[in-house]
N, C-alpha and C. Protein backbone atom coordinates (compact mmCIF):
# COMPACT_ATOMS: atom_id res chain seq x y z
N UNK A 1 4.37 21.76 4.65
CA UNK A 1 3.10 22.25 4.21
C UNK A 1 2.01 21.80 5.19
N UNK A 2 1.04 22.64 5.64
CA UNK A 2 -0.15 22.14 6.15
C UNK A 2 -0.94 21.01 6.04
N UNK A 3 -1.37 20.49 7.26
CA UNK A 3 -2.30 19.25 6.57
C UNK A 3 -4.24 19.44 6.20
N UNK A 4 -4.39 21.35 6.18
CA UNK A 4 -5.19 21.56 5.91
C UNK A 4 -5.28 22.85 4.58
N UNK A 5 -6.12 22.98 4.35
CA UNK A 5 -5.89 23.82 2.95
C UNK A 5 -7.57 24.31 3.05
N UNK A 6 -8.23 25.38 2.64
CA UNK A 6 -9.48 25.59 2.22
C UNK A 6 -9.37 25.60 0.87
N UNK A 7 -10.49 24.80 0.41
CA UNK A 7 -10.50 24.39 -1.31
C UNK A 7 -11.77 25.43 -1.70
N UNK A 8 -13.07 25.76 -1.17
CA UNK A 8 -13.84 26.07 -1.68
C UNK A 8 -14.70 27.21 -0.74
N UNK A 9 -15.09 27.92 -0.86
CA UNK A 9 -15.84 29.38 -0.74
C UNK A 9 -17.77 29.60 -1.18
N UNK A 10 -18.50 29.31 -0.87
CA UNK A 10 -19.88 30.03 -1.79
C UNK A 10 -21.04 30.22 -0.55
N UNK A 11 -22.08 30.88 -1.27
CA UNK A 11 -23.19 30.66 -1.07
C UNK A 11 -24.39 30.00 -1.27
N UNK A 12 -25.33 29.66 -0.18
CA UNK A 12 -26.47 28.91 -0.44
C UNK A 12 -26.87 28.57 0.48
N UNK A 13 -28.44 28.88 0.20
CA UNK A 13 -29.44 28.54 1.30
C UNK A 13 -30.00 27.09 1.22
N UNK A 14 -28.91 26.45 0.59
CA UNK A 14 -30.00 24.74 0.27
C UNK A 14 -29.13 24.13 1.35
N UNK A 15 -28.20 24.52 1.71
CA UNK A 15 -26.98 23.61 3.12
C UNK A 15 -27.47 24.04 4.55
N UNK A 16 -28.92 24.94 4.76
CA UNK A 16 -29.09 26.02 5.79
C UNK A 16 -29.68 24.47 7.19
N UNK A 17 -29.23 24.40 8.13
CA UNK A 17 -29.86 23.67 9.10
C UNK A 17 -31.18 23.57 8.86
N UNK A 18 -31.49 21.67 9.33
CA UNK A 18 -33.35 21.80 8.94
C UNK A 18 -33.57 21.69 10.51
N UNK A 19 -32.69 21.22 11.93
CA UNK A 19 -32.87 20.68 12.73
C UNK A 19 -32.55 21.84 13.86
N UNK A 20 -33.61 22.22 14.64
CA UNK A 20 -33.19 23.24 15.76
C UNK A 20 -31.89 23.47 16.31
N UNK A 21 -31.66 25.14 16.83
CA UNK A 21 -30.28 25.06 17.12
C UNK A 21 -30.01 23.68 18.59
N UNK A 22 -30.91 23.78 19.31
CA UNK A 22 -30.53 23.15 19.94
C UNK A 22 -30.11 21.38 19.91
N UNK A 23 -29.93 21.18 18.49
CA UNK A 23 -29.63 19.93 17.95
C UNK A 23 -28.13 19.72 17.06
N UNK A 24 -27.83 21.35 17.33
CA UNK A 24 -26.51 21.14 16.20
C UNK A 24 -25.98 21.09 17.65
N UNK A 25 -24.10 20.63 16.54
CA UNK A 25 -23.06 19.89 16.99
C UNK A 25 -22.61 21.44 18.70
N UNK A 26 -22.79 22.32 18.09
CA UNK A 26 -22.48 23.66 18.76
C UNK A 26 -23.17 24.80 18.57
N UNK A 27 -23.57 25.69 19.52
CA UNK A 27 -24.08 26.92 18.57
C UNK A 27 -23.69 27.65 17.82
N UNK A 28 -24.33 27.74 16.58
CA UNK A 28 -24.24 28.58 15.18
C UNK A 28 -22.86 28.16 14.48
N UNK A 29 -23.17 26.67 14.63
CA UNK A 29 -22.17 25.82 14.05
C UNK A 29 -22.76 24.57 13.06
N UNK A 30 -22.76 24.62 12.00
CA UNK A 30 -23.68 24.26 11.23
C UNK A 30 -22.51 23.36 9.81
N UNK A 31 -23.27 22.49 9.04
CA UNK A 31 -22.36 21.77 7.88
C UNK A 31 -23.12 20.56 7.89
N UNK A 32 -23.85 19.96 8.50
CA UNK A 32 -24.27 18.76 8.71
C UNK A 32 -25.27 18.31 7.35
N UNK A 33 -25.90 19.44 6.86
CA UNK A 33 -26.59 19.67 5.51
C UNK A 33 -25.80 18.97 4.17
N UNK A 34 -24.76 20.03 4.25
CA UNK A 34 -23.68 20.46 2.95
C UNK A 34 -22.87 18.59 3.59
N UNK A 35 -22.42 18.69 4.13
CA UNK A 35 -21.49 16.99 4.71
C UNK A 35 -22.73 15.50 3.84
N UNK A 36 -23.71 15.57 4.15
CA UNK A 36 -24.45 14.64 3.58
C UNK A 36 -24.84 15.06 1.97
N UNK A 37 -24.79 15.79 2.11
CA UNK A 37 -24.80 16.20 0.33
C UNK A 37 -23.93 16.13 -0.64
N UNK A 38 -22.92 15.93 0.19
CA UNK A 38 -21.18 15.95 -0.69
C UNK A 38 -21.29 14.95 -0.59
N UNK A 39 -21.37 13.56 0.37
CA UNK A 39 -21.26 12.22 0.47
C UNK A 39 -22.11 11.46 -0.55
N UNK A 40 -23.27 11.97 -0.87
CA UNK A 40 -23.92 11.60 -1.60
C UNK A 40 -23.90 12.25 -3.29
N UNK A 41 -22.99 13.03 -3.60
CA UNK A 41 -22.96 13.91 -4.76
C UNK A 41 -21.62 12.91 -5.22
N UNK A 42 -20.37 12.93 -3.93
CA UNK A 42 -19.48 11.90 -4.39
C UNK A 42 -19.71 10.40 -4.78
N UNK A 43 -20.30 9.70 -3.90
CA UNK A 43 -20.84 8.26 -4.47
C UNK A 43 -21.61 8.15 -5.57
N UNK A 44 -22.39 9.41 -5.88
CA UNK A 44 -23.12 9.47 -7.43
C UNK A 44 -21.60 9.25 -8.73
N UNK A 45 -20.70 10.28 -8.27
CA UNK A 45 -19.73 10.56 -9.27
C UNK A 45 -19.13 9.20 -9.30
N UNK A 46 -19.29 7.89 -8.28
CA UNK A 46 -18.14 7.08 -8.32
C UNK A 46 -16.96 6.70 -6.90
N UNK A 47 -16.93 7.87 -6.70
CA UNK A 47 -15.90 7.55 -5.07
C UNK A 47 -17.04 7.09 -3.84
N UNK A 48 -16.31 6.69 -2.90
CA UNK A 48 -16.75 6.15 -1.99
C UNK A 48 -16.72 6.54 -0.66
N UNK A 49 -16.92 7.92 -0.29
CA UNK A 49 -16.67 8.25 0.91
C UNK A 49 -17.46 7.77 2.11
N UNK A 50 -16.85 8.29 3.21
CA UNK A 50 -17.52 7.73 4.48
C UNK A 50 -19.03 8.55 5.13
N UNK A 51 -19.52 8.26 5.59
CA UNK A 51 -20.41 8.48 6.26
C UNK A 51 -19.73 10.33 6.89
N UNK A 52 -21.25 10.97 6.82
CA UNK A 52 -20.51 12.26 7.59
C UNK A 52 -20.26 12.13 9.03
N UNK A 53 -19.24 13.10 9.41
CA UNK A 53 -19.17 12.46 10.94
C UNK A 53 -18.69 14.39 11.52
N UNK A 54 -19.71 14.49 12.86
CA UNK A 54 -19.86 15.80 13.19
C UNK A 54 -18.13 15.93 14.27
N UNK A 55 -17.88 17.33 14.19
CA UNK A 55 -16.70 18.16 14.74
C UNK A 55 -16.99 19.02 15.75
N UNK A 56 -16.31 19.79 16.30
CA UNK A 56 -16.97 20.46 17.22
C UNK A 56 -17.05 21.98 16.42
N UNK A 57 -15.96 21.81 15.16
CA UNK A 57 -16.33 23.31 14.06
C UNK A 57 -17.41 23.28 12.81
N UNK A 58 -18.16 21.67 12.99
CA UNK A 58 -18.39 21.17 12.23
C UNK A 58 -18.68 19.64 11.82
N UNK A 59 -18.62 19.34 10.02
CA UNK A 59 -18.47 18.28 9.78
C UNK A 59 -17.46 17.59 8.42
N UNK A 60 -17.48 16.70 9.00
CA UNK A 60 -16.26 16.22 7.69
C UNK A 60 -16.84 14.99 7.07
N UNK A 61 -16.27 14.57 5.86
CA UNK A 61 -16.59 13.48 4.78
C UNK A 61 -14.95 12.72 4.82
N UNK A 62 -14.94 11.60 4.88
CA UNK A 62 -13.18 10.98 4.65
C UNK A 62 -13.76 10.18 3.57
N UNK A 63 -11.89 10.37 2.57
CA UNK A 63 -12.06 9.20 1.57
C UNK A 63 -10.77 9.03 1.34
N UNK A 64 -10.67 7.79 0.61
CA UNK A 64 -8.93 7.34 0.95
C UNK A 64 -8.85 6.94 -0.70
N UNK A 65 -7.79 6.92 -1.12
CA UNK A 65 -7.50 6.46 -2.59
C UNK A 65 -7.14 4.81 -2.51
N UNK A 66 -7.34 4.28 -3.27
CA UNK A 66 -7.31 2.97 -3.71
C UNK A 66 -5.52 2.37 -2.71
N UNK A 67 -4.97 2.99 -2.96
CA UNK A 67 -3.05 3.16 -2.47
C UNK A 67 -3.27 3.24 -0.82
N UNK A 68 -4.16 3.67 -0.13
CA UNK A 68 -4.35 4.16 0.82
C UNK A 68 -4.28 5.57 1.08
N UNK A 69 -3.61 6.45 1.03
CA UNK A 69 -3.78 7.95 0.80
C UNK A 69 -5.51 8.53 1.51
N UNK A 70 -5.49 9.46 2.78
CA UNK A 70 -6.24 9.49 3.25
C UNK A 70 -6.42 10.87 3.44
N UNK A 71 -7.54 11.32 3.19
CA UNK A 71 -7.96 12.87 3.29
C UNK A 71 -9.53 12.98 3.88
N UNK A 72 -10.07 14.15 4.14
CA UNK A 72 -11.46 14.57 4.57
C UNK A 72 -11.65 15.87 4.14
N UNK A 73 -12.93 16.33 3.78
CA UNK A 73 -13.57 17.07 3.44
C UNK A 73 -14.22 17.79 4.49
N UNK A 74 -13.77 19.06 5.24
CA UNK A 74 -14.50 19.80 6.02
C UNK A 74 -15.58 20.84 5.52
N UNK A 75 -16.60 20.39 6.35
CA UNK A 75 -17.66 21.09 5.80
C UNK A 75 -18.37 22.18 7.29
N UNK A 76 -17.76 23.34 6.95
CA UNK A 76 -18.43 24.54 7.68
C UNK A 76 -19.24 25.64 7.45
N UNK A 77 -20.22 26.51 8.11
CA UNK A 77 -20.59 27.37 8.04
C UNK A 77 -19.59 28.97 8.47
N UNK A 78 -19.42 29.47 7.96
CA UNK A 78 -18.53 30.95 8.68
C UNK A 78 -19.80 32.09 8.88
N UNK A 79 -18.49 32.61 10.29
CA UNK A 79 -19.53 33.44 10.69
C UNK A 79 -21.00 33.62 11.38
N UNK A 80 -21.54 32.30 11.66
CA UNK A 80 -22.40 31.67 12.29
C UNK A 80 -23.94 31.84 11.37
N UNK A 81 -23.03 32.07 10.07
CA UNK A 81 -24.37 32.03 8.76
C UNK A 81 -24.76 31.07 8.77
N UNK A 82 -26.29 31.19 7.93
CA UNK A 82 -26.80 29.35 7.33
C UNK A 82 -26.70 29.70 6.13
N UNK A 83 -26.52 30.84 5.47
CA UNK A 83 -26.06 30.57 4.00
C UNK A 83 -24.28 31.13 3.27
N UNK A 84 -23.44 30.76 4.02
CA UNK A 84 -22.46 31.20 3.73
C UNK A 84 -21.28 29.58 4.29
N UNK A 85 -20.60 29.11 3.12
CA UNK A 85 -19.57 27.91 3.80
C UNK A 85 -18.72 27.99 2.80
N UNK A 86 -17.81 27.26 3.77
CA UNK A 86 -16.17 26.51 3.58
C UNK A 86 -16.02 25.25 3.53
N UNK A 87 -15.37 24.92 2.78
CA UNK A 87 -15.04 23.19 2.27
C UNK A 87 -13.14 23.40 2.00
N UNK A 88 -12.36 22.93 3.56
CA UNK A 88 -11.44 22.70 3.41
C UNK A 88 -11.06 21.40 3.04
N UNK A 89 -9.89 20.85 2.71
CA UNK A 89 -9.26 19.38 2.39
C UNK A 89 -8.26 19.03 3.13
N UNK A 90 -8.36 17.69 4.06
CA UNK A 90 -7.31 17.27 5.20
C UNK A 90 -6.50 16.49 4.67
N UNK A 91 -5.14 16.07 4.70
CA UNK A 91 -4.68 14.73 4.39
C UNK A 91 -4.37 14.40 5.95
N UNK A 92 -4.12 13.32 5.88
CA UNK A 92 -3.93 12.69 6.99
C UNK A 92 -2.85 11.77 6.95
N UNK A 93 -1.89 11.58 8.00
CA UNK A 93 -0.60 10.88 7.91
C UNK A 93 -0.83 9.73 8.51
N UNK A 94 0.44 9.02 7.57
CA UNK A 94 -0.06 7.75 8.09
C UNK A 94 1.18 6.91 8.86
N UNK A 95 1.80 7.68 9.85
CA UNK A 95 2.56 7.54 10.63
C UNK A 95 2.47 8.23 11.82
N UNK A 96 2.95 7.74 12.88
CA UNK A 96 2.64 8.41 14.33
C UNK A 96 2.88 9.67 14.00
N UNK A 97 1.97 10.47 15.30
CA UNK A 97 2.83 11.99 14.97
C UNK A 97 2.16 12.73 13.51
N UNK A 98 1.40 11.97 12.64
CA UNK A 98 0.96 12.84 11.63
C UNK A 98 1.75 12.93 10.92
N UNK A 99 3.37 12.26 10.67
CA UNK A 99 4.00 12.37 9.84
C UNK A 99 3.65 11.38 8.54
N UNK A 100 4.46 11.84 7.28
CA UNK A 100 4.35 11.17 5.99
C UNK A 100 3.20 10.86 5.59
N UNK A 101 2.51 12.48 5.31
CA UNK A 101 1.44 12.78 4.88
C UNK A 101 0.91 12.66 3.38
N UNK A 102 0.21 12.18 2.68
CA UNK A 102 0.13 12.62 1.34
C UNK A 102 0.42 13.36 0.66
N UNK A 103 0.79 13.77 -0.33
CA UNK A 103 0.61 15.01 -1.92
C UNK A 103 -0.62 15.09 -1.57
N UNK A 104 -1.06 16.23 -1.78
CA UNK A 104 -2.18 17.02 -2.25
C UNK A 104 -2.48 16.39 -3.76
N UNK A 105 -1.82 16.37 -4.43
CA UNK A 105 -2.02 15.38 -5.97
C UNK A 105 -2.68 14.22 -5.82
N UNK A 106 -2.67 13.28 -4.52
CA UNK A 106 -3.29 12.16 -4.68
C UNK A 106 -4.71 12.43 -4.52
N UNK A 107 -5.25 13.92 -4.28
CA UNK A 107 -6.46 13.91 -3.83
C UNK A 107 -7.17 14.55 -5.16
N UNK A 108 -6.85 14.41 -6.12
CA UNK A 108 -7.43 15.40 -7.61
C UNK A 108 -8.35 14.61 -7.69
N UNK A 109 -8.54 13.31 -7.85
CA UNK A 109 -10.14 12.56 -8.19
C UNK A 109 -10.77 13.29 -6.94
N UNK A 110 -11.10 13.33 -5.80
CA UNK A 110 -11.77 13.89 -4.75
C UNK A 110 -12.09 14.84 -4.77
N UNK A 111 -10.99 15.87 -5.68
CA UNK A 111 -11.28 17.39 -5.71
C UNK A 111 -12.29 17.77 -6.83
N UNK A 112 -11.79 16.61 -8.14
CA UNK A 112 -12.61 16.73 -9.26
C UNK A 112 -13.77 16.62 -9.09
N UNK A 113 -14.15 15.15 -8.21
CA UNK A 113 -15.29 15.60 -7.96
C UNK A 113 -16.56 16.13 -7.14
N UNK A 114 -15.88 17.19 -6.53
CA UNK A 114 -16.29 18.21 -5.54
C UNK A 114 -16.54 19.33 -6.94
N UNK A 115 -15.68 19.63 -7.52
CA UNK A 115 -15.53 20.89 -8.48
C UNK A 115 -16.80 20.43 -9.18
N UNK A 116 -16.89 19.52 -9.88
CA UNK A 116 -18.19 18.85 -10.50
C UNK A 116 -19.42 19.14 -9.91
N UNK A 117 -19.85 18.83 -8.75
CA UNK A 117 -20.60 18.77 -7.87
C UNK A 117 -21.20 19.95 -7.72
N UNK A 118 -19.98 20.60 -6.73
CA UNK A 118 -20.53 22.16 -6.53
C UNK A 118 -21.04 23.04 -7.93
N UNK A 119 -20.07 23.03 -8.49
CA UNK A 119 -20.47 23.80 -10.35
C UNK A 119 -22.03 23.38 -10.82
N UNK A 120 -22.04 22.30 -10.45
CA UNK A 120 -23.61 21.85 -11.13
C UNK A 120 -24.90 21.92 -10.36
N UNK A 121 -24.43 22.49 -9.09
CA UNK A 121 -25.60 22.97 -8.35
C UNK A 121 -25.98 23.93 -8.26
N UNK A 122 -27.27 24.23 -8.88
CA UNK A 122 -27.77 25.64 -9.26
C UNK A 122 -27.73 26.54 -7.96
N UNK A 123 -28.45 26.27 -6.64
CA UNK A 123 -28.65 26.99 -5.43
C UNK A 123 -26.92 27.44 -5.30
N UNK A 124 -25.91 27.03 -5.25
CA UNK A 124 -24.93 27.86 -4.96
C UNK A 124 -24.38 28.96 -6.05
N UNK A 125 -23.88 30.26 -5.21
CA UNK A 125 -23.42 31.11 -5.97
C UNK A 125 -22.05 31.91 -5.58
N UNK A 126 -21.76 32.52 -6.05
CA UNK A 126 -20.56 33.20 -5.62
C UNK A 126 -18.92 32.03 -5.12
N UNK A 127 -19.66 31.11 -6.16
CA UNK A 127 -18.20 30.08 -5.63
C UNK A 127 -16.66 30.66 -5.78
N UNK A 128 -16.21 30.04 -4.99
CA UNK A 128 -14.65 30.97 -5.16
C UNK A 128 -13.82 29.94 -4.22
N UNK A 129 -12.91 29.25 -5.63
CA UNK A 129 -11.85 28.33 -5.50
C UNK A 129 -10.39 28.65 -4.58
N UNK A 130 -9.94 28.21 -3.53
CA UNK A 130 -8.87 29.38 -3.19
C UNK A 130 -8.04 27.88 -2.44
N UNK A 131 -6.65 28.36 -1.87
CA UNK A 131 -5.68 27.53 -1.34
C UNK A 131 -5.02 26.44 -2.40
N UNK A 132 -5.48 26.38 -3.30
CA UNK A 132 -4.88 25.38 -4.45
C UNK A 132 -3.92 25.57 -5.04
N UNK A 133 -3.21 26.67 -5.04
CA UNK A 133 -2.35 27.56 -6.01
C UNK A 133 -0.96 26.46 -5.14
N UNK A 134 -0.39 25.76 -6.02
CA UNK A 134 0.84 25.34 -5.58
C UNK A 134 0.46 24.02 -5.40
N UNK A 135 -0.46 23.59 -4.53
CA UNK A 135 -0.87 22.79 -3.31
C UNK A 135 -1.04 20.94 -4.73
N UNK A 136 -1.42 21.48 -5.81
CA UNK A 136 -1.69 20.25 -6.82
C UNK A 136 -0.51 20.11 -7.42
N UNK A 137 0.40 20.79 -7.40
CA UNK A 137 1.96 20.83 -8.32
C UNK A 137 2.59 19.87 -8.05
């Protein structure tokens, strides 16, 4: 199975860049908004993620389960919109090579509370849950 999955789909103009293009990570490459907002929506709920940290598609959030179990939260714009993103979920292995990767199961507190998060924020719309089908079994 992949060590990436897209968890989440929507719209919203509240994640839109505040900082000139010539300050993002790439052009019309954008998340740096939505990445500090999840970091801070998760530590409200309780988890403890890391600091956002920029990509060259983007940005990601890491958080690890108590066991060690290690995943990130990619946070992109598609299409070179400021109101249109993707929030995939990484696990990460913890053996050379990327092998002996997590369950996707160890990441349900992380996911829960992303699902929480996003649901309760009025500015997004058109959310649409996708890649999960199997992936929590």
């Amino acid at each position: 199975m992949s060590s990436l999955i897209d968890v989440a789909e929507f719209h919203s103009e509240k994640f839109a860049p505040v900082l000139p293009e010539e300050s993002q990570v790439n052009p019309a490459v954008y998340g740096a908004e939505l990445a500090f907002w999840i970091a801070q929506e998760l530590a409200r709920r309780g988890l403890a993620p890391s600091y956002p940290e920029s990509e060259d598609w983007g940005w990601c959030v890491e958080w690890s389960t108590p066991e060690g179990a290690e995943f990130a939260l990619h946070c992109c714009n598609t299409e070179g919109r400021k109101d249109h993103w993707c929030i995939a979920l990484r696990r990460f292995g913890r053996k050379w090579f990327g092998r002996d990767k997590p369950p996707y199961t160890d990441a349900v507190e992380l996911l829960d509370a992303l699902k929480a998060s996003l649901d309760a924020e009025p500015s997004i719309t058109e959310l649409k849950w996708c890649g999960l089908d199997g992936a929590l079994d």
